[in-house]
N, C-alpha and C. Protein backbone atom coordinates (compact mmCIF):
# COMPACT_ATOMS: atom_id res chain seq x y z
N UNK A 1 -16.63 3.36 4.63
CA UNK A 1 -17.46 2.41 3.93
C UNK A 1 -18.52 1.91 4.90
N UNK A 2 -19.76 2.23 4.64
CA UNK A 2 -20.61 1.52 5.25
C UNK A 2 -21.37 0.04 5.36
N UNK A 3 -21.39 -0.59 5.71
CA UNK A 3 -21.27 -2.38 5.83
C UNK A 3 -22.65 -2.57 6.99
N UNK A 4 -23.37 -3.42 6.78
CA UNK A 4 -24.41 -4.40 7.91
C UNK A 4 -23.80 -5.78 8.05
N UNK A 5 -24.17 -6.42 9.03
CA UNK A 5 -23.99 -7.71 9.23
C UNK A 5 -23.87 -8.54 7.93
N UNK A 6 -25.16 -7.98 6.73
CA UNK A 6 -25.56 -8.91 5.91
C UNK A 6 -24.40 -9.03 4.67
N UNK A 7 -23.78 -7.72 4.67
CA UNK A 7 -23.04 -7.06 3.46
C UNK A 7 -21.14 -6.96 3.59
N UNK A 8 -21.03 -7.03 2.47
CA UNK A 8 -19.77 -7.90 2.35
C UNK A 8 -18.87 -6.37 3.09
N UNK A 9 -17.80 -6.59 3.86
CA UNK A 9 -16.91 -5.36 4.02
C UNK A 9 -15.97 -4.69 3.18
N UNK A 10 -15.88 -5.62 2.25
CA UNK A 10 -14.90 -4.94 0.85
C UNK A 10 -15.93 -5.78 -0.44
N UNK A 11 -16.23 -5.04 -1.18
CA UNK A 11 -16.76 -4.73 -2.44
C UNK A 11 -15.60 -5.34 -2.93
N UNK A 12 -15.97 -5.85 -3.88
CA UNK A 12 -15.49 -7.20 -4.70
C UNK A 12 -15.45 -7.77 -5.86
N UNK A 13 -13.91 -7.52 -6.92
CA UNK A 13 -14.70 -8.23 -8.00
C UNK A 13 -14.44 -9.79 -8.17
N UNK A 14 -13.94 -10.17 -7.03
CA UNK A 14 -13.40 -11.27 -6.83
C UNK A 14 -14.54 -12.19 -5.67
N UNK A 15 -15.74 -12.04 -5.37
CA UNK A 15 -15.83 -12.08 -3.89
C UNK A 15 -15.51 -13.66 -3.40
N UNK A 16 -15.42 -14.67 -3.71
CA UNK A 16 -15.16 -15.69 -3.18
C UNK A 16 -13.43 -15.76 -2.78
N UNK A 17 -12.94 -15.19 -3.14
CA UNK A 17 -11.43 -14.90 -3.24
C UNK A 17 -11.28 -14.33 -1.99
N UNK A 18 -12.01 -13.12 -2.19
CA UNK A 18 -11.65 -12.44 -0.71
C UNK A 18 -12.65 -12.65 0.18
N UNK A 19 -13.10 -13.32 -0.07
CA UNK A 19 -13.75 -14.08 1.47
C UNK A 19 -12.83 -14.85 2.11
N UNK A 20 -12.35 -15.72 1.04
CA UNK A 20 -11.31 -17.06 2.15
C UNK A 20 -9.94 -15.99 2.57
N UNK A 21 -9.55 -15.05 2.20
CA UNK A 21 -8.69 -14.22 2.20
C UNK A 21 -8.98 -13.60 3.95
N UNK A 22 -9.90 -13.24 3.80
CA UNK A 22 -10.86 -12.66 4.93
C UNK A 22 -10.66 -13.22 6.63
N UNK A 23 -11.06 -14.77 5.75
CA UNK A 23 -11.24 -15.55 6.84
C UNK A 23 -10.25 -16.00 7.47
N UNK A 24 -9.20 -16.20 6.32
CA UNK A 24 -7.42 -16.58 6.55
C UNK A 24 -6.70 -15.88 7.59
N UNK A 25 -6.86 -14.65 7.23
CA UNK A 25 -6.14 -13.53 7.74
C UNK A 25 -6.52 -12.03 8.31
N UNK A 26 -8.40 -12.05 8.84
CA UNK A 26 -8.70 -11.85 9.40
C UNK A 26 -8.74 -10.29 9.39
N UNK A 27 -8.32 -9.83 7.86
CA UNK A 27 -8.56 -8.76 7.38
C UNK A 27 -9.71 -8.39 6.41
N UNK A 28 -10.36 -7.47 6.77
CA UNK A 28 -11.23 -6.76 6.34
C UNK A 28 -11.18 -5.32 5.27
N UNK A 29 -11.89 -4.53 4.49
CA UNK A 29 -11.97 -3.45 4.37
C UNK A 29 -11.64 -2.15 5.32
N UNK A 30 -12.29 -2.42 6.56
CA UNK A 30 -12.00 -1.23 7.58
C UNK A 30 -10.80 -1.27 7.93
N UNK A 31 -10.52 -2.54 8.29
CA UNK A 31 -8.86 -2.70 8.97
C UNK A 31 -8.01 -2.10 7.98
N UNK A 32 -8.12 -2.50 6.50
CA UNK A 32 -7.14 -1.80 5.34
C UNK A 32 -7.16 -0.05 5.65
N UNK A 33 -8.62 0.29 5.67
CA UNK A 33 -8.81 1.72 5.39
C UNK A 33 -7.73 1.84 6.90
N UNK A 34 -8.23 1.55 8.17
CA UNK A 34 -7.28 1.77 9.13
C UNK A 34 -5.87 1.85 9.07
N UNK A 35 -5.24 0.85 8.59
CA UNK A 35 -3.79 0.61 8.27
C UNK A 35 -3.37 2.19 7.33
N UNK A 36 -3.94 2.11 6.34
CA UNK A 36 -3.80 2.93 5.56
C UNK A 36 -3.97 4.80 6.09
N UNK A 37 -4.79 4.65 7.11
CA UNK A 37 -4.64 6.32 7.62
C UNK A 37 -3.90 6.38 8.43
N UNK A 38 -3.49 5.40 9.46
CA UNK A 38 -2.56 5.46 10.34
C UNK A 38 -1.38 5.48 10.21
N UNK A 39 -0.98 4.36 8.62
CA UNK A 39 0.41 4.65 8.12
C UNK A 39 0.62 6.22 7.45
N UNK A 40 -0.54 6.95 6.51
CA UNK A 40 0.05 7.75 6.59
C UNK A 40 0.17 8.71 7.07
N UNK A 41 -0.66 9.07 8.74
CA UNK A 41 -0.55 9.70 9.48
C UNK A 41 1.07 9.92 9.77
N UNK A 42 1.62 8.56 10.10
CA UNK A 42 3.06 8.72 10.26
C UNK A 42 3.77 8.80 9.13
N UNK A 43 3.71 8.73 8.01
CA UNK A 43 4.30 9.30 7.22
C UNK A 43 3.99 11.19 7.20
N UNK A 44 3.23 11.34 7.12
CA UNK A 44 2.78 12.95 6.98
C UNK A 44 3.89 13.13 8.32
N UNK A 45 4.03 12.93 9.25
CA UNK A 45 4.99 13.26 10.27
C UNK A 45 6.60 12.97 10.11
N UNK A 46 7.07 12.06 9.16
CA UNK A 46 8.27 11.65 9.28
C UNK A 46 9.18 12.91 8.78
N UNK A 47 10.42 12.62 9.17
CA UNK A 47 11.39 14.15 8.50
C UNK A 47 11.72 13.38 7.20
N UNK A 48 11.99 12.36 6.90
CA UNK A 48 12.50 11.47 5.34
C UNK A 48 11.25 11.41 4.75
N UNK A 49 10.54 10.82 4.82
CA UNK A 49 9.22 10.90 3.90
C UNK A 49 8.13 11.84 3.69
N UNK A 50 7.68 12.58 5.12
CA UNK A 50 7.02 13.59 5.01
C UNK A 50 7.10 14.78 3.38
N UNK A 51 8.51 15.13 3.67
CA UNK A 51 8.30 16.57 2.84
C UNK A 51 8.20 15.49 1.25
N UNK A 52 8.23 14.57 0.59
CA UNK A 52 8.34 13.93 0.14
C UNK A 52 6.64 13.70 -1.08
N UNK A 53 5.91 13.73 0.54
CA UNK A 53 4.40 13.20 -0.03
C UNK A 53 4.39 15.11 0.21
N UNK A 54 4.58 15.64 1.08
CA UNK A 54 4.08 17.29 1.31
C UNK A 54 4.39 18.09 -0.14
N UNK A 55 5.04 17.54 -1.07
CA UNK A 55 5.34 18.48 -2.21
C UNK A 55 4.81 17.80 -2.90
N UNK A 56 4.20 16.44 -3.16
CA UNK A 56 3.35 15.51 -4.64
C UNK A 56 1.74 15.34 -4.22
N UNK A 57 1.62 16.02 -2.95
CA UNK A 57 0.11 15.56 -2.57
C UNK A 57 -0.59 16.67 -2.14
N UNK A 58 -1.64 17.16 -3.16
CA UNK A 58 -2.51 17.99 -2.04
C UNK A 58 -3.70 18.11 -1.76
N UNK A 59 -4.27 16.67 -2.13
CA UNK A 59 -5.63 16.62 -2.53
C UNK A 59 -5.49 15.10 -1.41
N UNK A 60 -5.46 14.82 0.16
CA UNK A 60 -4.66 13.96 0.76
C UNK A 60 -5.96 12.90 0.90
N UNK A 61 -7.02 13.78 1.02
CA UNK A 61 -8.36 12.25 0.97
C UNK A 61 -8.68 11.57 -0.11
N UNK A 62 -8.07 12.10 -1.35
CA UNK A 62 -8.70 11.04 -2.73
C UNK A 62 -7.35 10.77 -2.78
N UNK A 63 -6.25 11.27 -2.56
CA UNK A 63 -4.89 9.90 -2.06
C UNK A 63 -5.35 8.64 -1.27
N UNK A 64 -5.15 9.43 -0.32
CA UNK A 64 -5.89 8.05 0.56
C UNK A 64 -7.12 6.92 0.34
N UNK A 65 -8.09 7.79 0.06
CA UNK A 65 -8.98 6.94 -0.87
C UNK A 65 -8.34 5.84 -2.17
N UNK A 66 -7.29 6.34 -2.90
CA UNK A 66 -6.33 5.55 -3.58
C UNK A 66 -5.54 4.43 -3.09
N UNK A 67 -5.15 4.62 -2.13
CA UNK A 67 -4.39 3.86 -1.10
C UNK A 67 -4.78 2.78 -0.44
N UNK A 68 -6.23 3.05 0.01
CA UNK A 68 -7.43 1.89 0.71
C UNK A 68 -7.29 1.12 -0.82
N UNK A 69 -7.90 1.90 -2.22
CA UNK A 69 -8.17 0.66 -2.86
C UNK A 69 -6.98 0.09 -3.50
N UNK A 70 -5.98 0.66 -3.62
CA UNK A 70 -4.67 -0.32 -3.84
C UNK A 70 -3.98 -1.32 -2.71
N UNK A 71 -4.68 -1.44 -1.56
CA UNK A 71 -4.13 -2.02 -0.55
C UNK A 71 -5.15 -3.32 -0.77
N UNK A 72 -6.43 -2.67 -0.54
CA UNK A 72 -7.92 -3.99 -1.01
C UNK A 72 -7.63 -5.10 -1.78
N UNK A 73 -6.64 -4.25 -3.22
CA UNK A 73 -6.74 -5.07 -3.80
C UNK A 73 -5.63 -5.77 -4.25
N UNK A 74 -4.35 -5.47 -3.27
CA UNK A 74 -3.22 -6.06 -2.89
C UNK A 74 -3.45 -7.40 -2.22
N UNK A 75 -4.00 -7.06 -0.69
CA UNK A 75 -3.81 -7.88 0.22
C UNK A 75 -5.37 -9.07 0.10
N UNK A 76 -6.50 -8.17 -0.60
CA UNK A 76 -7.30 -8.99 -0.60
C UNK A 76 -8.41 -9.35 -1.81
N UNK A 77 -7.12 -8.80 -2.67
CA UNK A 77 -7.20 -9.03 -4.34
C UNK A 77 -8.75 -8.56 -4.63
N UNK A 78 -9.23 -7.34 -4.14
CA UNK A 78 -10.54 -7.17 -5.13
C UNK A 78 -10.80 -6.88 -6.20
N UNK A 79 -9.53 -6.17 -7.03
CA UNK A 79 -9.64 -5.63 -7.60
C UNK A 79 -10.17 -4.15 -8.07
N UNK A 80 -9.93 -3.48 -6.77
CA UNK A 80 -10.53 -1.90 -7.15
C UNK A 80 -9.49 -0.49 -7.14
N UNK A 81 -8.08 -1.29 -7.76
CA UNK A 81 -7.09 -0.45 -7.98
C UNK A 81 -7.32 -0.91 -8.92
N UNK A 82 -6.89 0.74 -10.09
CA UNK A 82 -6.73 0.24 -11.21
C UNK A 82 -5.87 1.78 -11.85
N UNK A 83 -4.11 1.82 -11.14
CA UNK A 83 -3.26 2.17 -11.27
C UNK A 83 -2.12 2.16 -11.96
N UNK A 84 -1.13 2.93 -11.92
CA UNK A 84 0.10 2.23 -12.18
C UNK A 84 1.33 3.25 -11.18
N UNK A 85 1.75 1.97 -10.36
CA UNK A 85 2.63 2.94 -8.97
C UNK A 85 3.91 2.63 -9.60
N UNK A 86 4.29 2.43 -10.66
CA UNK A 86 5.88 2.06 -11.06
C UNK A 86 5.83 3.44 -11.63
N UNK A 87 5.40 4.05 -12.51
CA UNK A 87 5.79 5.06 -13.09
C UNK A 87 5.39 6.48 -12.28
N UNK A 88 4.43 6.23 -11.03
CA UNK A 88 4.51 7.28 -10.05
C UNK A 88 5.71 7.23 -8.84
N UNK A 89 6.72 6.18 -9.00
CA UNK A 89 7.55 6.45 -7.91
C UNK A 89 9.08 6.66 -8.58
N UNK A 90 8.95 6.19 -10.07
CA UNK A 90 10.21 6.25 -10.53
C UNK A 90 11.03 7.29 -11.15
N UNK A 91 10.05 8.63 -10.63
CA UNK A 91 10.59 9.91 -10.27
C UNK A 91 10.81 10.66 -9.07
N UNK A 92 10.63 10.02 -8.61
CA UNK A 92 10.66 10.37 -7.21
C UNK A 92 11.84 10.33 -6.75
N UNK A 93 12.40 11.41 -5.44
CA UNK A 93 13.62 11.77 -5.22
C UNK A 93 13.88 10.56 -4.15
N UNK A 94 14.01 9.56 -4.38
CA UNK A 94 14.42 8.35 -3.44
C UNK A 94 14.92 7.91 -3.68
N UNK A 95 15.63 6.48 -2.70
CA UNK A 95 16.82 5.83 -2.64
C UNK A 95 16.05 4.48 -1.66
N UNK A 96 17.06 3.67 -1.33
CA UNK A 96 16.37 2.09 -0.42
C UNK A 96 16.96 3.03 0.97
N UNK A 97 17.02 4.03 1.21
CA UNK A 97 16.80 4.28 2.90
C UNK A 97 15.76 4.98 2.62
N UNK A 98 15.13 5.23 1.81
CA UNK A 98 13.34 5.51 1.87
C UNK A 98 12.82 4.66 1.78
N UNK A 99 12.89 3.51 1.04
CA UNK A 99 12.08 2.37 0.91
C UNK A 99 12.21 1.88 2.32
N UNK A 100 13.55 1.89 2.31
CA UNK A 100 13.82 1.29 4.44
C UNK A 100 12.60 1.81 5.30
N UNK A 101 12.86 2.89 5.21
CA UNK A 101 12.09 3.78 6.40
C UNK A 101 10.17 3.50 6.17
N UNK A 102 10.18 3.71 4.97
CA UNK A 102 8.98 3.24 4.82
C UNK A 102 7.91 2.16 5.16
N UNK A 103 9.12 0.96 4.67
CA UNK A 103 8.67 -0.31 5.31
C UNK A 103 8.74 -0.14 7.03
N UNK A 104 9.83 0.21 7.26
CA UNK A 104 9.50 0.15 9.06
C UNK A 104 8.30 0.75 9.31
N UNK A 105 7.82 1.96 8.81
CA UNK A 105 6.70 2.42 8.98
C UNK A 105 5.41 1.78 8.89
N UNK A 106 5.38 0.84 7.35
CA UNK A 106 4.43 0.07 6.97
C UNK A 106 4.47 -1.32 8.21
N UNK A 107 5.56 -1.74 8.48
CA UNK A 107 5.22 -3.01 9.19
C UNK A 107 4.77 -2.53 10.50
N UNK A 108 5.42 -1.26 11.21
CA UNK A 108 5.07 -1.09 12.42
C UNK A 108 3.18 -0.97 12.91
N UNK A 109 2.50 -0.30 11.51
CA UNK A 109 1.45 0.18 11.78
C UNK A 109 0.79 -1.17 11.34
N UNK A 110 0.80 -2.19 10.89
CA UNK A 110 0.20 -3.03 10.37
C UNK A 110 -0.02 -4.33 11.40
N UNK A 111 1.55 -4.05 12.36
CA UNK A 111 1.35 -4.86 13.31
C UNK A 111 0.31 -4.56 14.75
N UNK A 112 0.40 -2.73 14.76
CA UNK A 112 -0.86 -2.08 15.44
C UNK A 112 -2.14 -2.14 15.04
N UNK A 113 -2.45 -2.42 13.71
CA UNK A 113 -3.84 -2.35 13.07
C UNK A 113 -4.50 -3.54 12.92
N UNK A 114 -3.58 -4.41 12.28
CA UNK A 114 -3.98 -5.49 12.23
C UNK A 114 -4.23 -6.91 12.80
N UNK A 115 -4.99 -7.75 12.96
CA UNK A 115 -4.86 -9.07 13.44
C UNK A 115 -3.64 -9.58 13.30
N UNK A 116 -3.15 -10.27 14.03
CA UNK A 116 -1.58 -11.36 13.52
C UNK A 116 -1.26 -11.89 12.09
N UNK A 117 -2.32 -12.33 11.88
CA UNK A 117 -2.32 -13.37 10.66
C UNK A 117 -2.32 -12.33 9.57
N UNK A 118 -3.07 -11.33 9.67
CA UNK A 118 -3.53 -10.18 8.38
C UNK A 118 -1.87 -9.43 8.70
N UNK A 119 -1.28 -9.04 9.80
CA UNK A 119 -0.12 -8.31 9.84
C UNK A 119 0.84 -8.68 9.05
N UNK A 120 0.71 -10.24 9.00
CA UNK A 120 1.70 -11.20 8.00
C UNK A 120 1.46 -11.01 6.99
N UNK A 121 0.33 -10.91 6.62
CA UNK A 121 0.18 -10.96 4.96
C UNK A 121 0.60 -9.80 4.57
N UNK A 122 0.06 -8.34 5.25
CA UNK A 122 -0.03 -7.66 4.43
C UNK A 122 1.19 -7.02 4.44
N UNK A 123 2.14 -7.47 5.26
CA UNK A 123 3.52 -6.91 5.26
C UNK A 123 4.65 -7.79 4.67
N UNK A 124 4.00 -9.16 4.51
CA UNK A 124 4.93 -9.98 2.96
C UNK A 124 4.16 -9.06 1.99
N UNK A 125 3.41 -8.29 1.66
CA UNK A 125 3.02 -8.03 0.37
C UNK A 125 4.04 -6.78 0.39
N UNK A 126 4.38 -6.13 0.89
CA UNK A 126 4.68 -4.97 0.98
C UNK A 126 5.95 -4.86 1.04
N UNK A 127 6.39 -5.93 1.48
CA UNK A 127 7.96 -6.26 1.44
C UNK A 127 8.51 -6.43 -0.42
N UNK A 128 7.72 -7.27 -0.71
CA UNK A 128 7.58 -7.73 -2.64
C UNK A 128 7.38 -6.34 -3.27
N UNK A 129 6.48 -5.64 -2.81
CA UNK A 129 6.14 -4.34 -3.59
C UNK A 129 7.03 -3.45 -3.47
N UNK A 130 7.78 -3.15 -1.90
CA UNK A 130 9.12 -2.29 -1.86
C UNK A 130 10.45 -2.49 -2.85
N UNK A 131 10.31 -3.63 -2.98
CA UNK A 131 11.23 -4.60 -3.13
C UNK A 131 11.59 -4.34 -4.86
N UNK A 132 10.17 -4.22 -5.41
CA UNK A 132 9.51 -3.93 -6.93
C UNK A 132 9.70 -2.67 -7.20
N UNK A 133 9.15 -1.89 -6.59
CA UNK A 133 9.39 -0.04 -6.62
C UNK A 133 11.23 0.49 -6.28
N UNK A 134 11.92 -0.60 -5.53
CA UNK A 134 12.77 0.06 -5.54
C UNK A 134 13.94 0.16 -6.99
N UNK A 135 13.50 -1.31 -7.20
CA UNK A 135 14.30 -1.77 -8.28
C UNK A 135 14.25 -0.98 -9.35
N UNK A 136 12.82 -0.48 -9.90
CA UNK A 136 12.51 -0.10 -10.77
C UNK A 136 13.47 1.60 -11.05
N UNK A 137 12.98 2.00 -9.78
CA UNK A 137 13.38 3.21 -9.31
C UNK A 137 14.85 3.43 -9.33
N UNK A 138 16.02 2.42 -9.01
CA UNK A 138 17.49 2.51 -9.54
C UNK A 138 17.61 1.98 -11.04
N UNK A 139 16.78 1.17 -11.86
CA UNK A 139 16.42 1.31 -12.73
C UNK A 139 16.25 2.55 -13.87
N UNK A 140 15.34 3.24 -13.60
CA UNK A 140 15.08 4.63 -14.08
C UNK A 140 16.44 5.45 -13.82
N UNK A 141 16.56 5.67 -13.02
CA UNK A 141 17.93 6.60 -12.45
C UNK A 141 19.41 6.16 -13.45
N UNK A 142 19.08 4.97 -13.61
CA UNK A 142 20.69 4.70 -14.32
C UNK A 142 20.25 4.56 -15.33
N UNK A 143 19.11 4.07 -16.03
CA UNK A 143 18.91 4.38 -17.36
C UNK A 143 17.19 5.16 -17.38
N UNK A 144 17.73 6.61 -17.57
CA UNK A 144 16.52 7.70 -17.74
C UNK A 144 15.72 7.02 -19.33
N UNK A 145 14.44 7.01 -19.21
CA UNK A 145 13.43 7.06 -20.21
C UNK A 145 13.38 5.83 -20.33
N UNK A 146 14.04 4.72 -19.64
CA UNK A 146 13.98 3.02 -20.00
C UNK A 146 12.79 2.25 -19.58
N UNK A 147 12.28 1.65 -20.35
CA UNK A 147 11.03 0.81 -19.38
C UNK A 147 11.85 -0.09 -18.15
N UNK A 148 11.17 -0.60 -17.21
CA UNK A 148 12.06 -1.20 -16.07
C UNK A 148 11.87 -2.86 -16.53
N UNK A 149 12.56 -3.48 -16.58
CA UNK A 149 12.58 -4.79 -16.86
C UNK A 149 13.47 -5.37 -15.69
N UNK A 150 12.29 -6.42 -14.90
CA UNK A 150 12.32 -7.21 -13.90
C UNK A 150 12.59 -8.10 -14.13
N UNK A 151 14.14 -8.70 -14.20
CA UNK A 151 14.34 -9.95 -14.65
C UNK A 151 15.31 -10.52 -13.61
């Protein structure tokens, strides 16, 4: 993403939102895109997750490109995901020692990428979202074709 001094670093449909967001926690657009290639650098390497994304992904830059804007608009609510990751993970051959491994992955790189304050945030978010995907995901498994109800 290209940015000047004058111009906002994450595109925005929120922008006053993620400004104080910004300022809070000292995360940016680049830092996300960063977090986001570096985590899945180590994922593309892991022996549990690797072959995982290596058999559902092969198009890995408009993933990733996916990933920046579902993170944007996680951690700094822009709004430029406009997904649905419950019904892409709740086939997926996993269990909570993937979600485990994952998160170690996610917090480790977030605490390398990011400022302190942004490391916090964006790894309480991610903790809630693991937390969401997994449920759903033993959900599905014990009752096939069920919508997931989070209660």
């Amino acid at each position: 993403m290209k940015t000047d001094e004058n111009s906002p670093q994450s595109i925005s449909a929120r922008p006053a939102m993620t400004a104080a967001i910004t300022e809070e926690t000292g995360l940016t657009g680049e830092i996300l895109h960063d977090l986001v290639h570096e985590l899945y650098a180590k994922i593309r390497g892991d022996t549990m997750l690797g072959p995982i994304f290596a058999e559902r992904v092969t198009e890995w830059g408009a993933h990733l490109d996916r990933m920046v804007a579902f993170w944007s608009s996680v951690a700094l609510m822009t709004g430029q995901y406009h997904g649905r990751p419950v019904p892409a993970h709740t086939a997926l051959p996993i269990d909570g020692a993937h979600f485990a491994r994952w998160l170690n992955l996610f917090r480790e790189t977030a605490q390398e990428v990011c400022p302190p304050a942004g490391a916090t945030h964006v790894i309480e978010r991610a903790e809630r979202i693991a937390r969401s995907l997994h449920m759903a995901v033993v959900q599905a498994k014990s009752v096939p074709d069920a919508v997931p109800s989070f209660r």
